[in-house]
Protein backbone atom coordinates (compact mmCIF):
# COMPACT_ATOMS: atom_id res chain seq x y z
CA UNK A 1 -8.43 35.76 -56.29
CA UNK A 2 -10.31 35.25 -52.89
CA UNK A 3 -10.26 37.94 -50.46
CA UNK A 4 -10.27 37.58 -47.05
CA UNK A 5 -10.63 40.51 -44.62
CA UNK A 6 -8.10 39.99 -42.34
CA UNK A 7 -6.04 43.39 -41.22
CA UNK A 8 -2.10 42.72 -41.67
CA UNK A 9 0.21 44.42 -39.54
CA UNK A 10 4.13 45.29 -39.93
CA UNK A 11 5.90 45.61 -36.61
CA UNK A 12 3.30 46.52 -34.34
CA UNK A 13 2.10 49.55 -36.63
CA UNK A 14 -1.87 48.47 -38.13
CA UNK A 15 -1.70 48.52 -41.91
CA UNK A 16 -4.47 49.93 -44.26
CA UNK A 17 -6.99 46.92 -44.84
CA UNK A 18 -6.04 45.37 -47.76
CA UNK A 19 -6.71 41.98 -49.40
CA UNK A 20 -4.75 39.10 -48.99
CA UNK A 21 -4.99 36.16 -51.04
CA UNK A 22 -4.46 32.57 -51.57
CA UNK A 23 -1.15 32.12 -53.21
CA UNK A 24 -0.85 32.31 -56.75
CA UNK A 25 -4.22 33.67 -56.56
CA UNK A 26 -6.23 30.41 -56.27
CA UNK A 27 -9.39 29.82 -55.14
CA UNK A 28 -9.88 28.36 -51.43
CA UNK A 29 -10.78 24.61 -51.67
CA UNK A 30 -10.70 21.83 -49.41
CA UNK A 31 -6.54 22.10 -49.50
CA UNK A 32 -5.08 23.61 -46.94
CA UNK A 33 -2.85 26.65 -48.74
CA UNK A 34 -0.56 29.57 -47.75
CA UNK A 35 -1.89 32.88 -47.34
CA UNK A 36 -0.13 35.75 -48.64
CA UNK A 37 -0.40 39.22 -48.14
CA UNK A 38 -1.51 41.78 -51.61
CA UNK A 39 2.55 41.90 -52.11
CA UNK A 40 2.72 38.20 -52.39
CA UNK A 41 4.84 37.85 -49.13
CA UNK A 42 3.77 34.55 -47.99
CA UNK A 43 2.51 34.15 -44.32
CA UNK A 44 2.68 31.40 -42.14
CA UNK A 45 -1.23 30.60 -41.98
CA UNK A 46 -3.00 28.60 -44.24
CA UNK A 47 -6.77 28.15 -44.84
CA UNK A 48 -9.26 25.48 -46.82
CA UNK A 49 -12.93 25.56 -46.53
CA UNK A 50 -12.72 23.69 -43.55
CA UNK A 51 -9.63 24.62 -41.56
CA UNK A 52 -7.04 27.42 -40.73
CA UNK A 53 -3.51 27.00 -38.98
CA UNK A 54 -0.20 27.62 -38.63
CA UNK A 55 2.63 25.03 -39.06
CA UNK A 56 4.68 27.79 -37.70
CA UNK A 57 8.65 27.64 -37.29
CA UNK A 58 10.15 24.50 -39.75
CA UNK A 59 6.71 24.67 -41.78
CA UNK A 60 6.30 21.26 -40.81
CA UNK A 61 2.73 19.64 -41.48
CA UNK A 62 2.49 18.18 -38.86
CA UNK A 63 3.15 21.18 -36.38
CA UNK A 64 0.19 23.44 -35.33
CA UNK A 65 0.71 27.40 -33.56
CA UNK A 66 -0.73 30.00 -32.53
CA UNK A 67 -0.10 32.59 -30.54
CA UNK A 68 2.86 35.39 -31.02
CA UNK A 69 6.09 33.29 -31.22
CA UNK A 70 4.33 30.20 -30.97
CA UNK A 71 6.90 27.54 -31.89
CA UNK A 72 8.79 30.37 -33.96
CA UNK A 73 12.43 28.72 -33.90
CA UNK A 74 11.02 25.57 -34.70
CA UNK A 75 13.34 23.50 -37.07
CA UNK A 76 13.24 19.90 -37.09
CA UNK A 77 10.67 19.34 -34.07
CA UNK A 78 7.19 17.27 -35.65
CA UNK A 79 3.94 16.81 -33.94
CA UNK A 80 4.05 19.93 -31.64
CA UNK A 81 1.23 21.90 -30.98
CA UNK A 82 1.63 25.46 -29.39
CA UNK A 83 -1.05 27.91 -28.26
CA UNK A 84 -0.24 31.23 -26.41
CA UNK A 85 1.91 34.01 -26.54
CA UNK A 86 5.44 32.33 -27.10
CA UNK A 87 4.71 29.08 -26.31
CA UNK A 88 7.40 26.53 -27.10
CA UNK A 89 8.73 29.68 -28.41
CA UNK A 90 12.31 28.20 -27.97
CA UNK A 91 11.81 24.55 -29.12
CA UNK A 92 14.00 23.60 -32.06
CA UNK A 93 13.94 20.08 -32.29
CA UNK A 94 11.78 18.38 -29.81
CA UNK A 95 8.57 16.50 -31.13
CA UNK A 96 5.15 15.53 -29.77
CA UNK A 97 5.04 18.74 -27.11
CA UNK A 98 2.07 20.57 -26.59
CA UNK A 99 1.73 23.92 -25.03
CA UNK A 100 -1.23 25.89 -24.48
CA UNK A 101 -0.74 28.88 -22.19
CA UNK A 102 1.67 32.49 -22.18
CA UNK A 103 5.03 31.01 -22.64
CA UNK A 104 4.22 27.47 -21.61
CA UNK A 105 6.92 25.37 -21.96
CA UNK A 106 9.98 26.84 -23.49
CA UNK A 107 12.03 23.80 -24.39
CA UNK A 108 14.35 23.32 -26.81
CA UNK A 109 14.81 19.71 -27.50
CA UNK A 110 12.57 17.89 -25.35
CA UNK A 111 9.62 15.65 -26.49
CA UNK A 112 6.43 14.80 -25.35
CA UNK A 113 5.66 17.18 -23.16
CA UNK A 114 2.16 18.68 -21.79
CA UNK A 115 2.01 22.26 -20.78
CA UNK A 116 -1.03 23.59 -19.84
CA UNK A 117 -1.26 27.33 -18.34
CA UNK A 118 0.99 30.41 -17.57
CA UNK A 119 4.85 29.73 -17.37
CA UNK A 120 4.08 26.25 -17.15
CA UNK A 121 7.66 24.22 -17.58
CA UNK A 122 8.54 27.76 -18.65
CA UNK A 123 12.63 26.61 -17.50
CA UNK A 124 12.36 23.32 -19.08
CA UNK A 125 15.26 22.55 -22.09
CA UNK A 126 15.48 18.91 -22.33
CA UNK A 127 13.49 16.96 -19.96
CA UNK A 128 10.97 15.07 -22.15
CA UNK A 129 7.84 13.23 -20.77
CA UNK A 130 6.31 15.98 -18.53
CA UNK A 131 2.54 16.92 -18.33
CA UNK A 132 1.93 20.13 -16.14
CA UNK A 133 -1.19 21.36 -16.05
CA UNK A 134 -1.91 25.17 -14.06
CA UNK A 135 -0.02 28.56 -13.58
CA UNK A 136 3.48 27.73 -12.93
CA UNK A 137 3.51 24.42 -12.47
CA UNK A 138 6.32 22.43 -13.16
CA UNK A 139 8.02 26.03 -13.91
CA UNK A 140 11.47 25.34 -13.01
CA UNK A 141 11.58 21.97 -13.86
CA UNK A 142 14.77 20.60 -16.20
CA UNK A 143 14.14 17.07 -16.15
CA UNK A 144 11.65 13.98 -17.05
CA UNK A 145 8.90 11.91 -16.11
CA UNK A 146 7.09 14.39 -13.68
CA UNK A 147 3.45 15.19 -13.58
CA UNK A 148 2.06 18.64 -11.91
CA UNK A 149 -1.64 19.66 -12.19
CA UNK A 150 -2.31 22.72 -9.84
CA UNK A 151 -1.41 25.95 -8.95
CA UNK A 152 2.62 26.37 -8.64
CA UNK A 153 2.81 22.60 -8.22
CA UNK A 154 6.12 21.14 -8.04
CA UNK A 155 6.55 24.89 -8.56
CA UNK A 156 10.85 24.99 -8.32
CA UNK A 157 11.56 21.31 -8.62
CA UNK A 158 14.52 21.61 -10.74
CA UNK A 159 16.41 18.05 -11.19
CA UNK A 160 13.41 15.57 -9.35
CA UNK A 161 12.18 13.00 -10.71
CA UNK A 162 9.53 10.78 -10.63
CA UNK A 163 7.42 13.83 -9.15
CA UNK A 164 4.06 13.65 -9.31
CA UNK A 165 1.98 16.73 -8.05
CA UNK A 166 -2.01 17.44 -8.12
CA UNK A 167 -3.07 20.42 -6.05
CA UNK A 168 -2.20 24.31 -5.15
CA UNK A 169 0.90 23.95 -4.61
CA UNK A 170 1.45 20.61 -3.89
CA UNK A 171 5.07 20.04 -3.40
CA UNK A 172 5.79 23.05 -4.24
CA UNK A 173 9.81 23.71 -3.03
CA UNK A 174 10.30 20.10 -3.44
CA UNK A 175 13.72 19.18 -5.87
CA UNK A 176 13.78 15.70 -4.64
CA UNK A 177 12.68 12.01 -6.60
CA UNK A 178 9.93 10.08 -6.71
CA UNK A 179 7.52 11.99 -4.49
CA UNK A 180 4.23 11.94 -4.85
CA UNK A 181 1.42 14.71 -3.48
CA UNK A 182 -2.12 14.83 -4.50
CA UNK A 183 -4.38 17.87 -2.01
CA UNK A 184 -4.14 21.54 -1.64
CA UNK A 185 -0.43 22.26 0.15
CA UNK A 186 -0.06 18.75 -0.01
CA UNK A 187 4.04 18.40 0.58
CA UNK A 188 4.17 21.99 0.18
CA UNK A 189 7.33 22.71 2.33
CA UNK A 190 9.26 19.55 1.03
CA UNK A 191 13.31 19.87 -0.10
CA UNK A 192 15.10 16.91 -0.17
CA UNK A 193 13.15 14.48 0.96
CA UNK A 194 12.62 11.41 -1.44
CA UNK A 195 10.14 8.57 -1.72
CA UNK A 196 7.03 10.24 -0.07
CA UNK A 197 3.41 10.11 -1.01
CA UNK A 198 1.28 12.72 0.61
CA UNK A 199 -2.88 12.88 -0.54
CA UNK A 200 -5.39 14.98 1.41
CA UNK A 201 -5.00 18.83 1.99
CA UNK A 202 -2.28 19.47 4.28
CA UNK A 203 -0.88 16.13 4.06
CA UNK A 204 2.74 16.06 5.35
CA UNK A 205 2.54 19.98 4.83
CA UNK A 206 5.66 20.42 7.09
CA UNK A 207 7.89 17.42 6.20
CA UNK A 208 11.18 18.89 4.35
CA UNK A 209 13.73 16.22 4.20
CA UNK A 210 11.68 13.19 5.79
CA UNK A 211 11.63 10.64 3.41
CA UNK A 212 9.76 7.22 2.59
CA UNK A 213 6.51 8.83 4.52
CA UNK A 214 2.55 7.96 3.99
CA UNK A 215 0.16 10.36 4.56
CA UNK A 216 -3.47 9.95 3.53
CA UNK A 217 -6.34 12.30 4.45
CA UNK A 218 -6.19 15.93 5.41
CA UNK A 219 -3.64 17.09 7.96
CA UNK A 220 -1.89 13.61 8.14
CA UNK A 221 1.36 13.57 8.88
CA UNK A 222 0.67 17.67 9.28
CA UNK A 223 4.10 18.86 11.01
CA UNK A 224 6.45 16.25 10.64
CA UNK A 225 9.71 17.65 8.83
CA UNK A 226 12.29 15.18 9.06
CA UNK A 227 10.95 12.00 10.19
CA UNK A 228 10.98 8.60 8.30
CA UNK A 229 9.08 5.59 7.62
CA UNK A 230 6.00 7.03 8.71
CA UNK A 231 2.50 5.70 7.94
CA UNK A 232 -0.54 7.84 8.45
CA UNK A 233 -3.38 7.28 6.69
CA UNK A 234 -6.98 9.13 7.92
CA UNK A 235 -7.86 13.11 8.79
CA UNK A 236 -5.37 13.93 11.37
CA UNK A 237 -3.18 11.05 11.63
CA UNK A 238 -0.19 11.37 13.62
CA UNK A 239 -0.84 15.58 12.93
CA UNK A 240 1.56 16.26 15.76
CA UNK A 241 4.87 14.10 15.20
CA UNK A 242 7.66 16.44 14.01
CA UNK A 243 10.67 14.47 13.70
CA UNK A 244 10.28 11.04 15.11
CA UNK A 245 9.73 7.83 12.63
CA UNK A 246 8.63 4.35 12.15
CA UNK A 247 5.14 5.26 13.29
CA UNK A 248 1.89 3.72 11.79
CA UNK A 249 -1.58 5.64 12.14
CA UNK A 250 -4.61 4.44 10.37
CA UNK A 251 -7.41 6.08 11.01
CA UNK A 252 -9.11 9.37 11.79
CA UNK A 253 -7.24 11.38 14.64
CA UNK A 254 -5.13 8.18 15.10
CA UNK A 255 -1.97 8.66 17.38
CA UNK A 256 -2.77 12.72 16.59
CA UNK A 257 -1.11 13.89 19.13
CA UNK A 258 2.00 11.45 19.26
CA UNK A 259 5.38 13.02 19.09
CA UNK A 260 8.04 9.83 19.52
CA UNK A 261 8.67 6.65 17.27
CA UNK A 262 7.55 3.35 16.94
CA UNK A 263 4.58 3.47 17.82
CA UNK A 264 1.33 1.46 16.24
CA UNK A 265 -2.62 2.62 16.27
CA UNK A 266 -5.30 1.58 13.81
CA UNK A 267 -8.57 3.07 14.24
CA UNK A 268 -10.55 6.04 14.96
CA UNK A 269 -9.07 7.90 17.81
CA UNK A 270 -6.30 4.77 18.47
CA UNK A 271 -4.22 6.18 21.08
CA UNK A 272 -5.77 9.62 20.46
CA UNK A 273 -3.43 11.28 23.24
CA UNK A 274 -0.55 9.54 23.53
CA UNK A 275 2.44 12.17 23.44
CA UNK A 276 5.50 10.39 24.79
CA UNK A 277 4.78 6.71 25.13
CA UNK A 278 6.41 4.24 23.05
CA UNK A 279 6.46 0.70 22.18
CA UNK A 280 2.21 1.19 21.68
CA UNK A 281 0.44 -0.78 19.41
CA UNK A 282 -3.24 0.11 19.37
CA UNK A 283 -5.89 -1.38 17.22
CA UNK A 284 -9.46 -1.07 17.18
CA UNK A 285 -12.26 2.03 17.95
CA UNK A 286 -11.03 4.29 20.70
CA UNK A 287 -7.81 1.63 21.42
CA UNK A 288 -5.70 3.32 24.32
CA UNK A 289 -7.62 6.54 23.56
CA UNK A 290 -6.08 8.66 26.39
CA UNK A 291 -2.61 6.17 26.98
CA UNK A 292 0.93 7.99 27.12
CA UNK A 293 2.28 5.10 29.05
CA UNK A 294 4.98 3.18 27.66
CA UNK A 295 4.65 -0.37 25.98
CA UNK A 296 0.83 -0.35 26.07
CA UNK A 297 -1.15 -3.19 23.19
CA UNK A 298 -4.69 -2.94 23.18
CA UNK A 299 -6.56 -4.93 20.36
CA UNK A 300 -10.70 -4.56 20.25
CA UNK A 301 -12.81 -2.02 20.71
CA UNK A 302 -12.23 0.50 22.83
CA UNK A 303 -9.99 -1.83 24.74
CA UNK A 304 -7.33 -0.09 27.09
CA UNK A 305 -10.07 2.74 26.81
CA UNK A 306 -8.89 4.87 29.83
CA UNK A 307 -4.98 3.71 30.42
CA UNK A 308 -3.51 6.85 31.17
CA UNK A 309 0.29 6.63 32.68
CA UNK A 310 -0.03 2.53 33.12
CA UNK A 311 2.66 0.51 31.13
CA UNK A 312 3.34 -2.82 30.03
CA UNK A 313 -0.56 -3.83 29.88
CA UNK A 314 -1.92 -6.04 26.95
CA UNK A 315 -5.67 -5.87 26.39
CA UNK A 316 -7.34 -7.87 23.42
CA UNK A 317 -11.23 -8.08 23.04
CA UNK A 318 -14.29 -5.78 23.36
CA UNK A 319 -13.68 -3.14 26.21
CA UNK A 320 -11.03 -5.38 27.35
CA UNK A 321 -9.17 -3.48 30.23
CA UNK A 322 -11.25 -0.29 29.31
CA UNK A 323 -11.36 1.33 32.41
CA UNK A 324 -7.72 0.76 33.65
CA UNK A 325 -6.12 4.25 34.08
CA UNK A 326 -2.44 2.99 36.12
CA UNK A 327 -2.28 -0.11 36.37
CA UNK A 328 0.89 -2.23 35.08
CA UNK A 329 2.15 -5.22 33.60
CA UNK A 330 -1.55 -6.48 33.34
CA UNK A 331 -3.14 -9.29 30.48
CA UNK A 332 -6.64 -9.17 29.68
CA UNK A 333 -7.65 -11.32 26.35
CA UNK A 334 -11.82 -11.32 25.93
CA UNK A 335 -14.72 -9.18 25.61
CA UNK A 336 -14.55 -7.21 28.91
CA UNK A 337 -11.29 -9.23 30.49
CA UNK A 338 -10.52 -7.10 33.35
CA UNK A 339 -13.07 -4.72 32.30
CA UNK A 340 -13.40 -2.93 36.22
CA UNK A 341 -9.54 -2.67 36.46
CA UNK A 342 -7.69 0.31 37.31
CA UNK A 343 -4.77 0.55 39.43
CA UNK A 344 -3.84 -3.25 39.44
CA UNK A 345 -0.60 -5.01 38.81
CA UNK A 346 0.72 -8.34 37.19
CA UNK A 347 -2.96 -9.77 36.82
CA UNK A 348 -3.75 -12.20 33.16
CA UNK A 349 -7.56 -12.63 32.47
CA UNK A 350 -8.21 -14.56 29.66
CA UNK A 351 -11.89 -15.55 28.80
CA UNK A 352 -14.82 -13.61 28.21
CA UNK A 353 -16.16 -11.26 31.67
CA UNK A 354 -12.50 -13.09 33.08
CA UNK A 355 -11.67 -10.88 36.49
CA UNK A 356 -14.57 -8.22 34.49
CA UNK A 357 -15.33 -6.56 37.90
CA UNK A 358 -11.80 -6.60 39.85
CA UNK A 359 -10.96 -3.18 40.83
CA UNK A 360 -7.20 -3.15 42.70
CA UNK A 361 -6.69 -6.65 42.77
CA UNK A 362 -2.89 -7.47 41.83
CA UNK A 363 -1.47 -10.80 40.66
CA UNK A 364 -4.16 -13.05 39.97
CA UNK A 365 -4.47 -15.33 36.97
CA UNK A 366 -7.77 -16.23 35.85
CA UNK A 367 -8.22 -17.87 32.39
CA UNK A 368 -11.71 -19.14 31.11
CA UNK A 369 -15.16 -17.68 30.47
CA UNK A 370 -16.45 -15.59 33.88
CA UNK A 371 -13.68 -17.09 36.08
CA UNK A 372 -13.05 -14.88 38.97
CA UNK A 373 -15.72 -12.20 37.72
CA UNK A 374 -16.68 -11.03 40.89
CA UNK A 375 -12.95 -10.65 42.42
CA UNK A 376 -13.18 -7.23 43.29
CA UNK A 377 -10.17 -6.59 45.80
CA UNK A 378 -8.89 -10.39 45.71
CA UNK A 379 -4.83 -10.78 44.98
CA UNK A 380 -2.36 -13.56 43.95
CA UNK A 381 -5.33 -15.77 43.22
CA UNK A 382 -5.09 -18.40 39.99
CA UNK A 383 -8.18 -19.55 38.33
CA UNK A 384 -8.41 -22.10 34.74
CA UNK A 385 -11.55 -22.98 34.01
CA UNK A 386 -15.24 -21.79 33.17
CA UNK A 387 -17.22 -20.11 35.94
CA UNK A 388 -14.10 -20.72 38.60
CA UNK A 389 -13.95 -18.79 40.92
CA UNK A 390 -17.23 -17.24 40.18
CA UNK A 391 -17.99 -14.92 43.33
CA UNK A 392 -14.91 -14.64 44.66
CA UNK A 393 -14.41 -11.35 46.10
CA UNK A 394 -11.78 -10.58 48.63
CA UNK A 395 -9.84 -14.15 49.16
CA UNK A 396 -5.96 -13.72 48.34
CA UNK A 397 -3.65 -16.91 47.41
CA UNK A 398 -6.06 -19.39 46.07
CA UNK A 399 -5.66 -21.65 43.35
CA UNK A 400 -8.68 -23.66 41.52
CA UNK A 401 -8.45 -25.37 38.16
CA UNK A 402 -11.83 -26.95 36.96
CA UNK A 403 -15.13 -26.34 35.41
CA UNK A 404 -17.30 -24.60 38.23
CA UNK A 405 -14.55 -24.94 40.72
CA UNK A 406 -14.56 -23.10 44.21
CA UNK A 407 -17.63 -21.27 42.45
CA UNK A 408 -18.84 -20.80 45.69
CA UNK A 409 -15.51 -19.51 47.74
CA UNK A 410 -16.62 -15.84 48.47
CA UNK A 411 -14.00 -14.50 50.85
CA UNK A 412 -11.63 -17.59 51.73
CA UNK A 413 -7.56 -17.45 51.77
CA UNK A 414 -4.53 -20.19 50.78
CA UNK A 415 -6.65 -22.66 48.84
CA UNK A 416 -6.01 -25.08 46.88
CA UNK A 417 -8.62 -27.40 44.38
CA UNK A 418 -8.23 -29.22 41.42
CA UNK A 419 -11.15 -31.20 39.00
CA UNK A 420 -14.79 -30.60 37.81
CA UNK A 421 -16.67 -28.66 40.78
CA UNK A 422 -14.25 -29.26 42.95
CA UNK A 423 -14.63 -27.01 46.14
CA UNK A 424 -18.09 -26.04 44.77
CA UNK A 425 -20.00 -26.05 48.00
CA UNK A 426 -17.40 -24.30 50.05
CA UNK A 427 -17.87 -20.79 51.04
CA UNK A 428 -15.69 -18.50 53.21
CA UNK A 429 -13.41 -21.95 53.90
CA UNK A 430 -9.24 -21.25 53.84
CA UNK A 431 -5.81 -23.27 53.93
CA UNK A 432 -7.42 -25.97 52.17
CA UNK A 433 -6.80 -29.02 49.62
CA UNK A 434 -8.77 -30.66 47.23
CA UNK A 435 -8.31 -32.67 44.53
CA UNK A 436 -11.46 -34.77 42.46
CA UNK A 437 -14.42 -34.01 40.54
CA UNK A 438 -17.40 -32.35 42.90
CA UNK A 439 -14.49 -32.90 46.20
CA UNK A 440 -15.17 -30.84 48.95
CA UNK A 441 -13.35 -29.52 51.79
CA UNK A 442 -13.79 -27.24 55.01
CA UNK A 443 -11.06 -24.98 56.64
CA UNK A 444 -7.76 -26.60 56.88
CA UNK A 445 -8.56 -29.73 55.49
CA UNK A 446 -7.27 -32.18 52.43
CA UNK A 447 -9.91 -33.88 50.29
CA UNK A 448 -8.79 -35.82 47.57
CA UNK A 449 -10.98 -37.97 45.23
CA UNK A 450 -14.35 -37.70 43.13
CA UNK A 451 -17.02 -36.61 45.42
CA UNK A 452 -15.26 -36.53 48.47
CA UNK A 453 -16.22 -34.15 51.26
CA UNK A 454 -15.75 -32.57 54.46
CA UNK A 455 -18.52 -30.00 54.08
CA UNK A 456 -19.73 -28.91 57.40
CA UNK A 457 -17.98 -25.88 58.94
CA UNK A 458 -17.26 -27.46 62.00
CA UNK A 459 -15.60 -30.27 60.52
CA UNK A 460 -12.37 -28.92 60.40
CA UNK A 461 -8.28 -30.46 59.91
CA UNK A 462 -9.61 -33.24 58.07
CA UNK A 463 -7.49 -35.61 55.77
CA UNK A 464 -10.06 -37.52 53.90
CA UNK A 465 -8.93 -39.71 50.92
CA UNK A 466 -10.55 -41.98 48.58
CA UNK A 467 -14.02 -41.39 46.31
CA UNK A 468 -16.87 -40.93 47.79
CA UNK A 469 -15.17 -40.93 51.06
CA UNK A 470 -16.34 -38.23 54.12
CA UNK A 471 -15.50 -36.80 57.25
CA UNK A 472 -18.23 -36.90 59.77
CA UNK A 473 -16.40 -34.63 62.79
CA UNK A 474 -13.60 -32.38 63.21
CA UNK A 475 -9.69 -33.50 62.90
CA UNK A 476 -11.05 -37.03 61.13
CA UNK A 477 -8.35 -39.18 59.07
CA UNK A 478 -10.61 -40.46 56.26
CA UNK A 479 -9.25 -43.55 53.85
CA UNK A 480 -12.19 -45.19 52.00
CA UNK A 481 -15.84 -46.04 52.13
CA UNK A 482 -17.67 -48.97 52.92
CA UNK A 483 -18.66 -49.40 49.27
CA UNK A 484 -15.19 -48.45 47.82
CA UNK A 485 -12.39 -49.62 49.46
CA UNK A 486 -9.34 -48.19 49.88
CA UNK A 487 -7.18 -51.51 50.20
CA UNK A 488 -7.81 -54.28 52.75
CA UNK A 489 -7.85 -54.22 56.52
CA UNK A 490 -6.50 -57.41 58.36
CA UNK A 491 -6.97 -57.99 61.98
CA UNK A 492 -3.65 -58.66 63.96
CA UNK A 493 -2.67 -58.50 68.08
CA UNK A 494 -0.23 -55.59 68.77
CA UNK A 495 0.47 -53.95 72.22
CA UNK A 496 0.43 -50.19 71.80
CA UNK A 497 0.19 -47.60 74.79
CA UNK A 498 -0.43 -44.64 71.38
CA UNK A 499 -3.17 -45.03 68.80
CA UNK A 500 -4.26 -42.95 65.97
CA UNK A 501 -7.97 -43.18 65.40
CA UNK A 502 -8.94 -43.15 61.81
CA UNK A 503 -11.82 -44.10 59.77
CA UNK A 504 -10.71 -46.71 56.91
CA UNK A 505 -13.58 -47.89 54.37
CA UNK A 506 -16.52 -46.43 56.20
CA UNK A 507 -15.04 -48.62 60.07
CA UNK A 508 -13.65 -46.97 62.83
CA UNK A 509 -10.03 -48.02 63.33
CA UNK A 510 -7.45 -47.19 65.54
CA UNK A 511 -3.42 -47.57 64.24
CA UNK A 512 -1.00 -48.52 66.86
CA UNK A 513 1.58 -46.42 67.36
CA UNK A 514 5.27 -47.03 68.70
């Protein structure tokens, strides 16, 4: 007989060391065999050279325990493993469970379950397919397919499934499906609310029957409790909405303080502020940092920068629109578009530097590269083309469509000029028309055709027509040149008491009049 000094006891009271032995008195070999005590009551341990265990409850093979009423009621149950004081204590059937922790898991005919720690799925009886891992977790939980790692994770969740749980206390009231939390307190004070997924510490900390929520990094989504369809991924994303919905947030501190729905900001500090404006959509670095207007889009960095109460404002480029703070129902699309803005109205700037330095300007259009730059106070002006409008600065109610056009109207009202360079040369003119590449026209005057002019200030109320063609003196009719005709002039014998003096392909005419 081989003795082994173990010390046997009999209902709590030590016995006298004594000898037990291999059953049947054999020697130990490399079989695993029952171990009896010197009464030959057989135990429920058994020892080789190279192993000890305990098939416990069912002495089935393939069972291993230990632990006081590890797997004791056992019957059927195969491929369990239990270690801890009554650990799957209560499992009679159930297979493929392990439980390793002071009454871990106290199922009955559940299977492949993973307890790890203290009172871990302690309540579960038939739910099958569970792996909690950490004091508690999982403790109340009844039914299947739910994963817990953490301190008092999914701590009380009861009939939820789908849960999935990694962190102290991550979802830790929650009974709902289909949640998921990964961070410390992650969807700690969730009830009822259903399809979330919360991972950062703090995420969605507050939400209790919001459901189909995102919230990545720490404090996103931080006191929302019964909002839906909210998106907020970064630290501190949309940490201040409570109950509103249908907001997206990527980004650190993105829409942090926002407390209504709807709204849109991607990027770090993307409409930072905004508390009560909706309809936003900000995207890019510092987009509509400090905006709580209403139906604000900025797209670019930094763009719509410093809108504070203005509404209705699209900006789109670099520092697009960045220092409007007011203004309304503005377009700027292009590195600094309207970059000076900040009170303004109703003004579109499309083009890189387009309107850049206008101030309080309202109602102006200017669309190309640098066109109408310089406008600083100028209103209901309209500008297509590159470099149009260039140094305009005060004029109101002009309109110039052309490469270069009126680049060289400073302070001039009511025009009107149309083609390549046309109006280029005029300065402070007003109340005129022009029409043709390089044309040219003074105050009050119409100029139409390529490189037609009536430059000189003096030579005002001109109507000169025809290319090339020129006024030479105030009030001239102009029709043609000498080289370019502007049809053909035939000599004829009227009596007249009224003529109209007019120059017609570079000759001095006069027209009879009745």
């Amino acid at each position: 007989m081989t003795k082994i000094s173990i010390q046997s006891s009999n209902g709590g009271t030590p016995l006298a060391s004594g000898n037990l032995k291999i059953k049947n008195g054999l020697p130990i070999d490399a079989t695993l065999q029952t171990v009896s005590d010197v009464a030959g009551n057989d135990s429920v341990l058994k020892i080789s050279t190279t192993d000890i265990t305990n098939n416990a409850g069912g002495g089935l093979a393939s069972n291993t325990a230990f632990g006081e009423n590890a797997l004791d009621s056992n019957t059927t149950g195969v491929d369990n493993a239990a270690f801890g004081l009554s650990a799957l204590t209560a499992n009679l059937t159930g297979g493929s469970n392990s439980a390793f922790g002071h009454e871990a898991a106290l199922n009955t005919t559940a299977s492949n379950n993973t307890a790890i720690g203290k009172h871990v799925l302690r309540a579960n009886v038939s739910g099958s397919a569970n792996t909690a891992v950490g004091s508690n977790a999982l403790r109340f939980n009844t039914d299947s397919n739910n994963t817990a790692v953490g301190f008092e994770a999914a701590f009380t969740n009861s009939s939820g499934t789908g849960v999935t749980a990694i962190g102290y206390q991550a979802l830790r009231v929650s009974n709902a499906n289909n949640n998921t939390a990964v961070g410390s307190s992650a969807l700690v004070a969730n009830t009822d609310g259903f399809n979330n997924t919360a991972v950062g510490q703090n995420a969605a900390a507050a939400t209790t029957t919001g459901t189909r929520n995102v919230a990545l990094g720490n404090s996103a989504l931080l006191v929302n409790t019964t909002g839906i369809d909210n998106v907020a991924l970064g630290v501190s994303a949309l940490q201040s909405s409570i109950g509103v919905s249908n907001n997206t947030a990527v980004g650190n501190s993105a829409l942090a303080a926002n407390t209504v729905s709807s709204n849109t900001a991607v990027g770090f500090e993307a409409a930072l502020t905004n508390v009560s404006g909706t309809g936003v959509t900000a995207i890019g670095f510092q987009a509509l940092r400090v905006s709580t207007g209403n139906n604000n889009m900025a797209v670019g960095f930094q763009a719509g920068l410093a809108i504070s109460t203005g509404t209705n404002n699209v900006a789109i480029g670099v520092n697009a629109m960045d220092a409007m703070t007011t203004g309304t129902n503005n377009m700027a699309i292009g590195n600094n578009a309207l970059g000076a803005l900040t009170a303004g109205q109703g003004n579109i700037a499309i083009g890189h530097l387009a309107l850049q330095n206008s101030t309080g300007g309202s109602w102006n259009i200017s669309i190309g590269e640098q066109c109408m730059n310089a406008a600083v106070a100028a209103s209901q002006n309209t500008g297509m083309g590159r470099l149009t409008f260039q140094v305009l600065t005060t004029g109101n109610n002009n309109t110039s469509i052309g490469y270069f056009s009126s680049n060289t109207v400073t302070t001039g009202s009511n025009n009107t000029a149309i083609g390549n360079t046309a109006n280029q040369l005029a300065t402070n003119v007003s109340d005129s028309c022009v029409m043709g590449n390089a044309a040219v026209a003074s105050t009050n005057s119409v100029v139409i055709g390529a490189n037609a002019t009536c430059t000189l200030s003096t030579n005002t109320g001109c109507v000169v027509l025809g290319r090339n063609a020129a006024a030479t003196a105030p009030n001239q009719f102009v029709v043609g040149t000498a080289a370019i005709n502007a049809g053909a002039v035939t000599a004829e014998v009227n009596a007249s008491a009224n003529a109209w003096n007019v120059i017609i392909n570079g000759v001095a005419r006069k027209i009879l009049l009745a």
